[in-house]
C-alpha atoms as a PDB file:
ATOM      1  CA  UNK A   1       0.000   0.000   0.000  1.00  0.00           C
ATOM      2  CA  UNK A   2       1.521   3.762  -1.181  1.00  0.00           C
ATOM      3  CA  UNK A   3      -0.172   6.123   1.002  1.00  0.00           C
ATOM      4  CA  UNK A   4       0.355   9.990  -0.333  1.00  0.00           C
ATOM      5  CA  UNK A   5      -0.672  13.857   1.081  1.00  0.00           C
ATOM      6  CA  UNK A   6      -3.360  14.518  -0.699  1.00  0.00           C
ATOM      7  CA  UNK A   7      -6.324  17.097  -1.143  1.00  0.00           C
ATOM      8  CA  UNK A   8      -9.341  15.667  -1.602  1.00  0.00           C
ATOM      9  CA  UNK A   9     -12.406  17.416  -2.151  1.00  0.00           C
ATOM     10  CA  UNK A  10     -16.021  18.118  -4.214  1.00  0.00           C
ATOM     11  CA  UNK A  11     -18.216  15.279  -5.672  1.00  0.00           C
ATOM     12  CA  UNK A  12     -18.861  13.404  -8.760  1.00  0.00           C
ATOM     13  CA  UNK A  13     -16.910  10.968 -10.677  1.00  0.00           C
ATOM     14  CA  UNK A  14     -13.439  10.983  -9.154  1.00  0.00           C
ATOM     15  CA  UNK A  15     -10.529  12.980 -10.806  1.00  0.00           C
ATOM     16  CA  UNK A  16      -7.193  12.385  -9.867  1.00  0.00           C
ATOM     17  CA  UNK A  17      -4.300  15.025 -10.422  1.00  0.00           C
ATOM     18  CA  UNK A  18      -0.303  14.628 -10.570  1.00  0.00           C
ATOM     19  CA  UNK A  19       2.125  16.892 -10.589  1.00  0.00           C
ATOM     20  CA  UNK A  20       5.267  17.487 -12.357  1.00  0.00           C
ATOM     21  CA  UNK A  21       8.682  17.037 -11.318  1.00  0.00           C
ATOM     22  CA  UNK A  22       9.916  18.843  -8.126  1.00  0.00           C
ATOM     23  CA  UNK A  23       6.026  20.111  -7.967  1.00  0.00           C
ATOM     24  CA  UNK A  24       3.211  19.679  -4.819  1.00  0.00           C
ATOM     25  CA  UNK A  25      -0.701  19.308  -5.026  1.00  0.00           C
ATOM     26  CA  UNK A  26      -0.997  23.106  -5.052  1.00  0.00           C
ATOM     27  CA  UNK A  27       0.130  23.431  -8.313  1.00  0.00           C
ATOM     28  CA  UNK A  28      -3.521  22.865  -9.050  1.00  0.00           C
ATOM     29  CA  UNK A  29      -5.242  25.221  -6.680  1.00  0.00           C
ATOM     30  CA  UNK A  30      -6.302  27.832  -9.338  1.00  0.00           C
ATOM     31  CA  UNK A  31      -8.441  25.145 -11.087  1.00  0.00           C
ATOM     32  CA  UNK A  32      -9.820  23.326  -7.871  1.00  0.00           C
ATOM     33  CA  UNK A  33     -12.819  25.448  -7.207  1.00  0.00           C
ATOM     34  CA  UNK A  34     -13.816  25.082 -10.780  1.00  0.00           C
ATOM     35  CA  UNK A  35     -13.461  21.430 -10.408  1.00  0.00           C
ATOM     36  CA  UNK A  36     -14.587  20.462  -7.206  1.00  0.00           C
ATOM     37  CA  UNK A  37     -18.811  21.218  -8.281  1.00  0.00           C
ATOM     38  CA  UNK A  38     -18.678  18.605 -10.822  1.00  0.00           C
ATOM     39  CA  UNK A  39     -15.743  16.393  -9.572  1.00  0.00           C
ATOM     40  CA  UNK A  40     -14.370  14.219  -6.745  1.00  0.00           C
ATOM     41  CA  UNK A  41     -11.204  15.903  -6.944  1.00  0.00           C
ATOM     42  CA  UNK A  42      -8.117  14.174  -5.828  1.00  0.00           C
ATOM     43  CA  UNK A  43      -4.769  16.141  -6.147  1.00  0.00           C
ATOM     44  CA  UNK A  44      -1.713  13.871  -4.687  1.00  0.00           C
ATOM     45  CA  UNK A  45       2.279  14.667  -4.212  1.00  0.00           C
ATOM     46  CA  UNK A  46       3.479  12.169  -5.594  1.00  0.00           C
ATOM     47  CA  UNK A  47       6.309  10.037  -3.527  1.00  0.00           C
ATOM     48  CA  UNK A  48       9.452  12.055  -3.102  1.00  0.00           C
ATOM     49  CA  UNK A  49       7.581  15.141  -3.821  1.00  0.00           C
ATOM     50  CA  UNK A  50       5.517  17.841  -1.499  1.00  0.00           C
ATOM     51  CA  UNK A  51       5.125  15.964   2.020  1.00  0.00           C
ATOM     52  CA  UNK A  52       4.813  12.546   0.652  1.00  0.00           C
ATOM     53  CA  UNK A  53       7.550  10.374   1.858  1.00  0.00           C
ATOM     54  CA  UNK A  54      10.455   8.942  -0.735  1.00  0.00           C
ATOM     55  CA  UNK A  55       9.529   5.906  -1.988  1.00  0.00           C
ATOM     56  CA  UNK A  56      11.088   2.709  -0.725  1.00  0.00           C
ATOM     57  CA  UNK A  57      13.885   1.112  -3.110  1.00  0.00           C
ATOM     58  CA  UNK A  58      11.633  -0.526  -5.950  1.00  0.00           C
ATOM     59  CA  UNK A  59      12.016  -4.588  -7.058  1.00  0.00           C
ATOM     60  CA  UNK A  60      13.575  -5.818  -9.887  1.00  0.00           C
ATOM     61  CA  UNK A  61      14.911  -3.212 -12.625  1.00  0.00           C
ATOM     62  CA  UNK A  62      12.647  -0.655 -12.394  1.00  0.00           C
ATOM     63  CA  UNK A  63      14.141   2.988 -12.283  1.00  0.00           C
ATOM     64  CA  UNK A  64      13.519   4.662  -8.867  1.00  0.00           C
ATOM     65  CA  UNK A  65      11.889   7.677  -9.982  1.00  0.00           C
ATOM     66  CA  UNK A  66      11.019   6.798 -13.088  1.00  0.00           C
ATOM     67  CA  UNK A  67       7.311   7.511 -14.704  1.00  0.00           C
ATOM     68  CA  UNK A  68       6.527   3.426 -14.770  1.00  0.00           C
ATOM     69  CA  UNK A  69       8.263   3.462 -11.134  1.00  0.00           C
ATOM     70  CA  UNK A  70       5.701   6.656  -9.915  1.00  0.00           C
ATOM     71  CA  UNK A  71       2.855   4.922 -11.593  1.00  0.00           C
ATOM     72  CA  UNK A  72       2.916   1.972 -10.059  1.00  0.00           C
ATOM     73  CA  UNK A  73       2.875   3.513  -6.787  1.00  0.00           C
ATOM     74  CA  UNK A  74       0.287   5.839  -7.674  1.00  0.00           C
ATOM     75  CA  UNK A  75      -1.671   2.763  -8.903  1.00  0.00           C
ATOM     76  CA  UNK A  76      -0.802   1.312  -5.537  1.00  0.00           C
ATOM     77  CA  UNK A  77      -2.580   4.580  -3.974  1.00  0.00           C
ATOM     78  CA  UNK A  78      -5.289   4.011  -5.757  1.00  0.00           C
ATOM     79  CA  UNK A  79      -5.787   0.734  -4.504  1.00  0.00           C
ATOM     80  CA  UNK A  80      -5.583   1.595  -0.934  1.00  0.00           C
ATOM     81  CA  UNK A  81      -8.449   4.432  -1.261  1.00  0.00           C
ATOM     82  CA  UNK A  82     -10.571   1.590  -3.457  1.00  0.00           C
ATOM     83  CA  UNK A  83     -10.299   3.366  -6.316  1.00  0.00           C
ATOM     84  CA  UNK A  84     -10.437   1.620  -9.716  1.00  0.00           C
ATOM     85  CA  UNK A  85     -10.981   3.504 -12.977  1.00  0.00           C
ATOM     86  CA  UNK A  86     -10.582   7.108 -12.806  1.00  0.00           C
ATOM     87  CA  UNK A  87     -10.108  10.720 -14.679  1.00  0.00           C
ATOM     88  CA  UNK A  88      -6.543  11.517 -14.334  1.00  0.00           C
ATOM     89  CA  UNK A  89      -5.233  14.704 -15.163  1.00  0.00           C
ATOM     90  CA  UNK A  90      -1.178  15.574 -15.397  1.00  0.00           C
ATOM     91  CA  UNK A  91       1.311  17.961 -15.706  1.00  0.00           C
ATOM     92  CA  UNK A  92       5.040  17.901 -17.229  1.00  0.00           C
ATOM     93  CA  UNK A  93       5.885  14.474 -15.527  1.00  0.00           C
ATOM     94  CA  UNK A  94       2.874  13.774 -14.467  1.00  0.00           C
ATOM     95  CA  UNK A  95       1.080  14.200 -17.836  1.00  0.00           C
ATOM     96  CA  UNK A  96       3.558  11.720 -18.619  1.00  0.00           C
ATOM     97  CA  UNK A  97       2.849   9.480 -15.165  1.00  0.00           C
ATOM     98  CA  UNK A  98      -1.023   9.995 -16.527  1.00  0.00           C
ATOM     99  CA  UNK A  99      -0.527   8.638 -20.429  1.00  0.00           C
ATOM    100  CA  UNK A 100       1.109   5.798 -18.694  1.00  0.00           C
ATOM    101  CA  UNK A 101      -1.723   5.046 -16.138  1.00  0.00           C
ATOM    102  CA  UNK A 102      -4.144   5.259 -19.372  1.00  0.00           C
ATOM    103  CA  UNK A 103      -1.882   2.943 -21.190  1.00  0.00           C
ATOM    104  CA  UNK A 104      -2.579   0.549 -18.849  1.00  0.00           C
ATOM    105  CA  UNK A 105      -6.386   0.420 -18.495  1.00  0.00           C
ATOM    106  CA  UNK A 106      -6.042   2.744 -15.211  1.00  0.00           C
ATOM    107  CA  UNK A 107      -7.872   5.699 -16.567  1.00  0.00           C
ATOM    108  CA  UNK A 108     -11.518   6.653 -17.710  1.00  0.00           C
ATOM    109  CA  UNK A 109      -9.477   9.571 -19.578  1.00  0.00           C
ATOM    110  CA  UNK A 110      -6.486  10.659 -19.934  1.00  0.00           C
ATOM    111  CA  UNK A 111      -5.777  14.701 -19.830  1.00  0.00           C
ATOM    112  CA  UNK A 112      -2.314  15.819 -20.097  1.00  0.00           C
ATOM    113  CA  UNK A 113      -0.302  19.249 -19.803  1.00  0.00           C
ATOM    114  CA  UNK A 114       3.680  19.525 -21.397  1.00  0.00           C
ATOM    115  CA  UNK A 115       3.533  15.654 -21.128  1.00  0.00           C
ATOM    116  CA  UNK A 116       7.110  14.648 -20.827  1.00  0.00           C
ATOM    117  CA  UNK A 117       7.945  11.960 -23.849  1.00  0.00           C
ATOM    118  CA  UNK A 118       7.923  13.780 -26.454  1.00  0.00           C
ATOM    119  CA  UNK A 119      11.079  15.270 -26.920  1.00  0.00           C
ATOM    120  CA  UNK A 120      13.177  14.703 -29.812  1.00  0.00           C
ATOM    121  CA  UNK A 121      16.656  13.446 -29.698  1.00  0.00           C
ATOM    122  CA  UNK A 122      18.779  15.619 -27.013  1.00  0.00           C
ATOM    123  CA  UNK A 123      16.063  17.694 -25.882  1.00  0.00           C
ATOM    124  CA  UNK A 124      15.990  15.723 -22.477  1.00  0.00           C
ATOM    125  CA  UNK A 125      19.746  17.632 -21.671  1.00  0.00           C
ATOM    126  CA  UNK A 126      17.369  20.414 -21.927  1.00  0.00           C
ATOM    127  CA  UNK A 127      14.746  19.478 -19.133  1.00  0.00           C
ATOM    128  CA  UNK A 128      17.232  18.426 -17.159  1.00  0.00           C
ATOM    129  CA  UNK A 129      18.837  21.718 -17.186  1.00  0.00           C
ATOM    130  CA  UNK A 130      16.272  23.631 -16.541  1.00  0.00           C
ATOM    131  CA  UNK A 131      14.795  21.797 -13.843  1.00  0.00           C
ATOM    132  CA  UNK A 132      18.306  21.660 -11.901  1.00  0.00           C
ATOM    133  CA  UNK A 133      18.109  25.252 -12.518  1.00  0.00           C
ATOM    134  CA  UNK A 134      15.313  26.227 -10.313  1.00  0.00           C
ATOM    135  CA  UNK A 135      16.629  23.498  -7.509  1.00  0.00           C
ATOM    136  CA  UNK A 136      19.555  24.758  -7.328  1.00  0.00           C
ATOM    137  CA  UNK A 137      18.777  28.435  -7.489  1.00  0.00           C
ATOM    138  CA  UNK A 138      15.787  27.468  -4.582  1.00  0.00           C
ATOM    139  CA  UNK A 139      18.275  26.130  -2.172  1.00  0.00           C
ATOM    140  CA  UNK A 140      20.693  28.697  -2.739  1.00  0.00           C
ATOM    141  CA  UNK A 141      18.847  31.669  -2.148  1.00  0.00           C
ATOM    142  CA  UNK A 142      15.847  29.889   0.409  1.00  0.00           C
ATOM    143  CA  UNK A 143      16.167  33.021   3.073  1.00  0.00           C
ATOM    144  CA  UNK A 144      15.788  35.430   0.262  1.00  0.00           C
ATOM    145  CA  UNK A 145      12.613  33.863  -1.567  1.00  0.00           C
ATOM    146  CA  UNK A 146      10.508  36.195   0.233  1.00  0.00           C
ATOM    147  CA  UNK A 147      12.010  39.435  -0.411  1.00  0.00           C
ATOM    148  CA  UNK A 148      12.340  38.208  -4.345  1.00  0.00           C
ATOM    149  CA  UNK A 149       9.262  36.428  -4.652  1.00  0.00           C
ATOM    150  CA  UNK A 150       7.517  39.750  -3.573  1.00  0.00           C
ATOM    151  CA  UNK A 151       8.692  41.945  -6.286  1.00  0.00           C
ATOM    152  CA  UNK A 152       7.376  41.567  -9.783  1.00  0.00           C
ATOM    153  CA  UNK A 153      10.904  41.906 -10.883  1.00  0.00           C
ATOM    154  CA  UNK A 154      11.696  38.834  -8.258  1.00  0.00           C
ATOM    155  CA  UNK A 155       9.007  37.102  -9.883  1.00  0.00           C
ATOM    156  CA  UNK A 156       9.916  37.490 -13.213  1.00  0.00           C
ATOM    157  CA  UNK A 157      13.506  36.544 -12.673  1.00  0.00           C
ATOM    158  CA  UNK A 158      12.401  32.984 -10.948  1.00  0.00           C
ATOM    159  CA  UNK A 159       9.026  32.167 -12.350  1.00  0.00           C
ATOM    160  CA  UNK A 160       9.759  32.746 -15.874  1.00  0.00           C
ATOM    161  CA  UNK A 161      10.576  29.224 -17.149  1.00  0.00           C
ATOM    162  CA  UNK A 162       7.577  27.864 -15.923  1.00  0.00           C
ATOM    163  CA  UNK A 163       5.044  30.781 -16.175  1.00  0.00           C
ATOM    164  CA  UNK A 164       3.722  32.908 -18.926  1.00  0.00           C
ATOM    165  CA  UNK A 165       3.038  35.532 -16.409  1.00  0.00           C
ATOM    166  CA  UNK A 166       4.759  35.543 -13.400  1.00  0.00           C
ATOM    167  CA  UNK A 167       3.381  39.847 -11.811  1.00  0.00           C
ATOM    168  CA  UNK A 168       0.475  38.176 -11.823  1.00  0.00           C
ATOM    169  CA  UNK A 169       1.598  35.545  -9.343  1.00  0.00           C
ATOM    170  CA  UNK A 170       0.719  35.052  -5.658  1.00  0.00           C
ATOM    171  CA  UNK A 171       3.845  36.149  -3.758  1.00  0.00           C
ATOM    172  CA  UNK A 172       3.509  33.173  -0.965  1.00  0.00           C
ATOM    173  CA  UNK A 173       2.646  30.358  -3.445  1.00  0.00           C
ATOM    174  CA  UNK A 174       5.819  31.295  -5.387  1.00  0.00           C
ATOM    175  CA  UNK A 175       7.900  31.363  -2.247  1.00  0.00           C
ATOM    176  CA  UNK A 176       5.750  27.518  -1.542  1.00  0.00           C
ATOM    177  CA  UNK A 177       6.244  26.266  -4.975  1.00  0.00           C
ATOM    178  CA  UNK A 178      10.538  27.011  -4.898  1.00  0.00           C
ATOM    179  CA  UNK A 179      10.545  25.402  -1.460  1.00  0.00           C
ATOM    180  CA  UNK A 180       8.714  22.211  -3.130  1.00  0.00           C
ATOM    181  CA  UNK A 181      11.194  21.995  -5.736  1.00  0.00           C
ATOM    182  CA  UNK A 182      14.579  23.016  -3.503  1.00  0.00           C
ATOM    183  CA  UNK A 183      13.894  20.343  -1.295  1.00  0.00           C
ATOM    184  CA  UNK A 184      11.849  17.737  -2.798  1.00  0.00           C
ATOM    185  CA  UNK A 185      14.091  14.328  -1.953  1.00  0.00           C
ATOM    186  CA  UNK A 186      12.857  12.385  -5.038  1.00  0.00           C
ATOM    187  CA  UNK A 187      14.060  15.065  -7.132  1.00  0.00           C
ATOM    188  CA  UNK A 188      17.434  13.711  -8.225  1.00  0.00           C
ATOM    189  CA  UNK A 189      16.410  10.535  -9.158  1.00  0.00           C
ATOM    190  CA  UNK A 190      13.703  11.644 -11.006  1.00  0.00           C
ATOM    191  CA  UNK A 191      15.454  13.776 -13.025  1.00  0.00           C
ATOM    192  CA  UNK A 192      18.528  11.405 -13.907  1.00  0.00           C
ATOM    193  CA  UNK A 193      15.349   8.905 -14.513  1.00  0.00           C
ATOM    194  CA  UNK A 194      14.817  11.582 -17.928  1.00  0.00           C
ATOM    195  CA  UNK A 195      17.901   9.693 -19.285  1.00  0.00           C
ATOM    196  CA  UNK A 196      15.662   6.459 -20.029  1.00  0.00           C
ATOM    197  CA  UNK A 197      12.540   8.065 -20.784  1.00  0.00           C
ATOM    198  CA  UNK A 198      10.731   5.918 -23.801  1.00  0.00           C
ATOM    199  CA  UNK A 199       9.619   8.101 -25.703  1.00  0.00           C
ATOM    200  CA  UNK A 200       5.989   7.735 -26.549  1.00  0.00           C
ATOM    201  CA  UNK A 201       6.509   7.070 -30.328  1.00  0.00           C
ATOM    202  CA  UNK A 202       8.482   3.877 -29.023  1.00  0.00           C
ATOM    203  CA  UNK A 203       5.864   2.655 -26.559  1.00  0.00           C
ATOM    204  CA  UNK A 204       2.522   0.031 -26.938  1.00  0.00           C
ATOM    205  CA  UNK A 205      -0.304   2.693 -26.699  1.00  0.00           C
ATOM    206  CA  UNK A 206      -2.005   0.070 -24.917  1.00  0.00           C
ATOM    207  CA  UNK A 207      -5.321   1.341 -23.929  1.00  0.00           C
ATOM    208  CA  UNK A 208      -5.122   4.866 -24.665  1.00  0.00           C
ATOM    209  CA  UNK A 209      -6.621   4.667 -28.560  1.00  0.00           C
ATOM    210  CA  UNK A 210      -9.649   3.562 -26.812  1.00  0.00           C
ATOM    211  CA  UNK A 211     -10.364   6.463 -23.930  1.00  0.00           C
ATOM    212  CA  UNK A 212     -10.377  10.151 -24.359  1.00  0.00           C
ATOM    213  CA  UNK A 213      -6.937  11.437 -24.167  1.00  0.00           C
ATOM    214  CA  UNK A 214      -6.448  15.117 -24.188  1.00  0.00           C
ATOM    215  CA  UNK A 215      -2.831  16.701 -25.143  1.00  0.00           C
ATOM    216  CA  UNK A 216      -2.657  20.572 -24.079  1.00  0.00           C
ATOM    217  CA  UNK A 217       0.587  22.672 -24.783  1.00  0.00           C
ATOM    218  CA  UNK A 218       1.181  26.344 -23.574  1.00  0.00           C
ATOM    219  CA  UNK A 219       2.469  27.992 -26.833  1.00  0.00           C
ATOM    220  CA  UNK A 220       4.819  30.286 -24.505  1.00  0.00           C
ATOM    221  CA  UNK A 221       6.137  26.713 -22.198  1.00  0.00           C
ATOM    222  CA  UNK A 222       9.666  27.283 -22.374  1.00  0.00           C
ATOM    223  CA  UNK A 223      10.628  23.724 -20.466  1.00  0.00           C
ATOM    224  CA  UNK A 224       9.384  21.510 -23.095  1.00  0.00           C
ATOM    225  CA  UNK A 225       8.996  24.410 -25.942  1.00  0.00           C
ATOM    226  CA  UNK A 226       5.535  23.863 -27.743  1.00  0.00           C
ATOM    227  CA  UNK A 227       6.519  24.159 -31.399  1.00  0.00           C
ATOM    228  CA  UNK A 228       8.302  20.318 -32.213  1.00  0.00           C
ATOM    229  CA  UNK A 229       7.085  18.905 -28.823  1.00  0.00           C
ATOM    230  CA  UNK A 230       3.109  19.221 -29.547  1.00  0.00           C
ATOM    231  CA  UNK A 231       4.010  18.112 -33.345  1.00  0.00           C
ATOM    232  CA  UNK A 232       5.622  14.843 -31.840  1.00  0.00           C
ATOM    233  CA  UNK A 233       2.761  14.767 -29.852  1.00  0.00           C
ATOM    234  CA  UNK A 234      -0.055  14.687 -32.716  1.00  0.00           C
ATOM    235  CA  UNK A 235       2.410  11.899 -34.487  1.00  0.00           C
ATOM    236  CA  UNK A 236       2.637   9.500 -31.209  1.00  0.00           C
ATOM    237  CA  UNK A 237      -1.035   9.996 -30.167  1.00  0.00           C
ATOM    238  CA  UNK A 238      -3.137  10.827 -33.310  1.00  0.00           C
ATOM    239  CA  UNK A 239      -6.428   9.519 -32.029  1.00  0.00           C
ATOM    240  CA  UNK A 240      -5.863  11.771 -29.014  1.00  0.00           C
ATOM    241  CA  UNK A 241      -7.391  15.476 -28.782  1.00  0.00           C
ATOM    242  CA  UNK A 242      -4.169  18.012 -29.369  1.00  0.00           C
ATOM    243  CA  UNK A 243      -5.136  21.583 -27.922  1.00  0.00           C
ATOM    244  CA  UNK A 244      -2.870  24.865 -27.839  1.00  0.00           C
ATOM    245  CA  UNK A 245      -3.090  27.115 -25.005  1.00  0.00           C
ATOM    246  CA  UNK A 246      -2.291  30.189 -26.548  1.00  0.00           C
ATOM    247  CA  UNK A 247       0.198  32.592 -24.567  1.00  0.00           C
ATOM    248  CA  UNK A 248      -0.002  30.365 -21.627  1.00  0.00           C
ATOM    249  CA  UNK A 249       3.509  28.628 -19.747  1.00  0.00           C
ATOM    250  CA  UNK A 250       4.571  25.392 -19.092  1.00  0.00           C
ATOM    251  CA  UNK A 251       2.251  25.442 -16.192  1.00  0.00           C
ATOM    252  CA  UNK A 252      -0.640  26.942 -17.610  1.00  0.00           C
ATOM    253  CA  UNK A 253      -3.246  26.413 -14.771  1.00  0.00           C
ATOM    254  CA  UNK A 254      -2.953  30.247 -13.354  1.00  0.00           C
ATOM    255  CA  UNK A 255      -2.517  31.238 -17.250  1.00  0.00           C
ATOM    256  CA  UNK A 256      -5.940  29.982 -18.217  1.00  0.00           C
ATOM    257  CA  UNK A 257      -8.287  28.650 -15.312  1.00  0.00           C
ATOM    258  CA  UNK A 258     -11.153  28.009 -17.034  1.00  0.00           C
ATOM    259  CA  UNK A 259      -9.950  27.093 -19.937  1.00  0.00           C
ATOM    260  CA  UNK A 260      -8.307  23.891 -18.914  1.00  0.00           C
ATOM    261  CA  UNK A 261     -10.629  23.007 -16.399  1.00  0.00           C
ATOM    262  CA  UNK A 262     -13.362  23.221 -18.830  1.00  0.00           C
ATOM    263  CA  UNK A 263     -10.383  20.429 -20.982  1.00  0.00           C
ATOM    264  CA  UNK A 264     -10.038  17.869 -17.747  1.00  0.00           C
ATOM    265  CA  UNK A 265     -14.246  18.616 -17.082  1.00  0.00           C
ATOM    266  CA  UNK A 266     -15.014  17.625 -20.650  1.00  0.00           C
ATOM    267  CA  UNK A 267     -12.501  15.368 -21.954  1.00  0.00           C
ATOM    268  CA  UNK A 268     -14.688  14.009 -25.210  1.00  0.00           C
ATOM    269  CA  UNK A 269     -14.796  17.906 -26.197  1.00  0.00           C
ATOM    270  CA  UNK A 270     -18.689  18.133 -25.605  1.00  0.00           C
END
C-alpha cells in the first residue's frame, strides 16, 4: 500500500491530479474550485515530492523515480483508497505518469499538460537543465525567496521558465512552490530517470486509442517548448485530442483557469 498527502475534495466521478517534477498538489489550486462542483477531486504529491515520503527502493529493474516506477505507486494509492478507474489529469511528468496510467487500463481519460515523452533526440539535456536550474537556485537563495518572490521583478527573474506571467503571481505560493522543488528528496532521481525516458513514439499505446486522451501545450512553455514537442505529440497519439493554449507557460493552470478546467471537465470535447 503507497499512502500519499493529498487534497481531496467536491463530488462526482473521481478525478485524480499529478504533478510534475519537483512540484506539490498546489500546483492545481487555481483550477480546484472550478473542479470540485462537478468532480471528486483528488490532487496527490506524488512520492518524493511535497510531504509525501520517498519511496522505498523498488524490485527488480525498475528505475527509482522513473514515470513506470511513480505509476505503479500511484496505482498502488489508488488501490488503498478503493479506487479503480478514474479521470486523471497531469502535468510535465505527471502528464507523462497519466498517459502511462491510461496505457494501462487505469484511466476513464487521460488529460495531459507539457507531457514529458515527447522530446526529440537531445532535448531531455534540456529538461534536465532547466529543472536543476530552479533546484539549485531554490536552495541557494531559500532566506531570500521572500524578499524576491515579492517583487514583480523577483518574480519574473524565478518564475519565468515555468510561467507565462509571473506579476500576476501570488507572492507566498511562489515562495511555496521554490521550497517544493529546492527540497523535494525524489528530485534527483527523477530527473537522472529523464535519461531512459521511452519516448511515446516507441511505446505500446495500450489502452489509450480507446479512452479520451487530451494533449494541451502552452504555446509560450519554455521547459518543453511547444513548437516540435506538440508536433511529436499529434504523431505519437493521433487519435488523441491536441489543444494549444495560446500565450499560456509550461504550467498553464494560473494562465488559463477556465480554460483547462473546462479540458479535464469535458474530456470528449462536448
Amino acid at each position: 500500500m503507497t499512502s500519499l498527502t493529498h487534497d481531496r475534495r467536491g463530488s462526482g466521478p473521481p478525478l485524480l491530479l499529478i504533478h510534475g517534477i519537483g512540484s506539490h498538489w498546489q500546483v492545481w489550486n487555481p483550477l480546484l474550485p472550478l473542479l470540485a462542483p462537478e468532480r471528486d477531486v483528488i490532487a496527490i504529491d506524488l512520492p518524493g515530492f511535497g510531504t509525501s515520503p520517498i519511496w522505498p527502493p523498488p524490485a527488480g529493474a525498475t528505475i527509482p523515480g522513473s514515470v513506470p516506477h511513480l505509476a505503479d505507486l500511484v496505482e498502488s494509492f489508488l488501490d488503498s483508497i478503493g479506487l479503480g478507474e478514474v479521470e486523471i489529469g497531469g502535468s510535465s511528468m505527471g502528464g507523462g505518469i497519466a498517459l502511462e496510467l491510461g496505457r494501462r487500463g487505469r484511466a476513464r481519460a487521460v488529460t495531459a499538460f507539457s507531457p514529458v515523452g515527447f522530446w526529440p533526440p537531445g532535448g531531455g539535456r534540456w529538461v534536465r537543465f532547466a529543472v536543476t536550474v530552479g533546484h539549485v537556485a531554490g536552495r541557494a537563495l531559500d532566506p531570500l525567496l521572500p524578499r524576491l518572490m515579492g517583487s514583480p521583478a523577483g518574480r519574473a527573474a524565478l518564475c519565468s521558465l515555468v510561467y507565462a506571467h509571473p506579476s500576476r503571481l501570488d507572492p507566498d505560493e511562489c515562495v511555496e512552490a521554490a521550497r517544493a522543488l529546492a527540497g523535494a528528496p525524489g528530485f534527483q532521481s527523477s530527473r537522472t530517470a529523464f535519461r531512459h525516458l521511452t519516448p511515446w513514439a516507441s511505446t505500446d499505446p495500450g489502452a489509450l486509442p480507446r479512452i479520451p486522451v487530451t494533449i494541451a501545450w502552452g504555446t509560450r512553455d519554455a521547459v518543453l517548448p511547444y513548437r516540435n514537442q506538440a508536433l511529436r505529440a499529434r504523431a505519437a497519439l493521433p487519435t488523441a485530442r491536441h489543444v494549444r493554449l495560446p500565450g499560456c507557460g509550461h504550467l498553464p493552470f494560473p494562465d488559463a483557469p477556465r480554460h483547462c478546467a473546462e479540458l479535464l471537465l469535458h474530456p470528449t470535447g462536448r
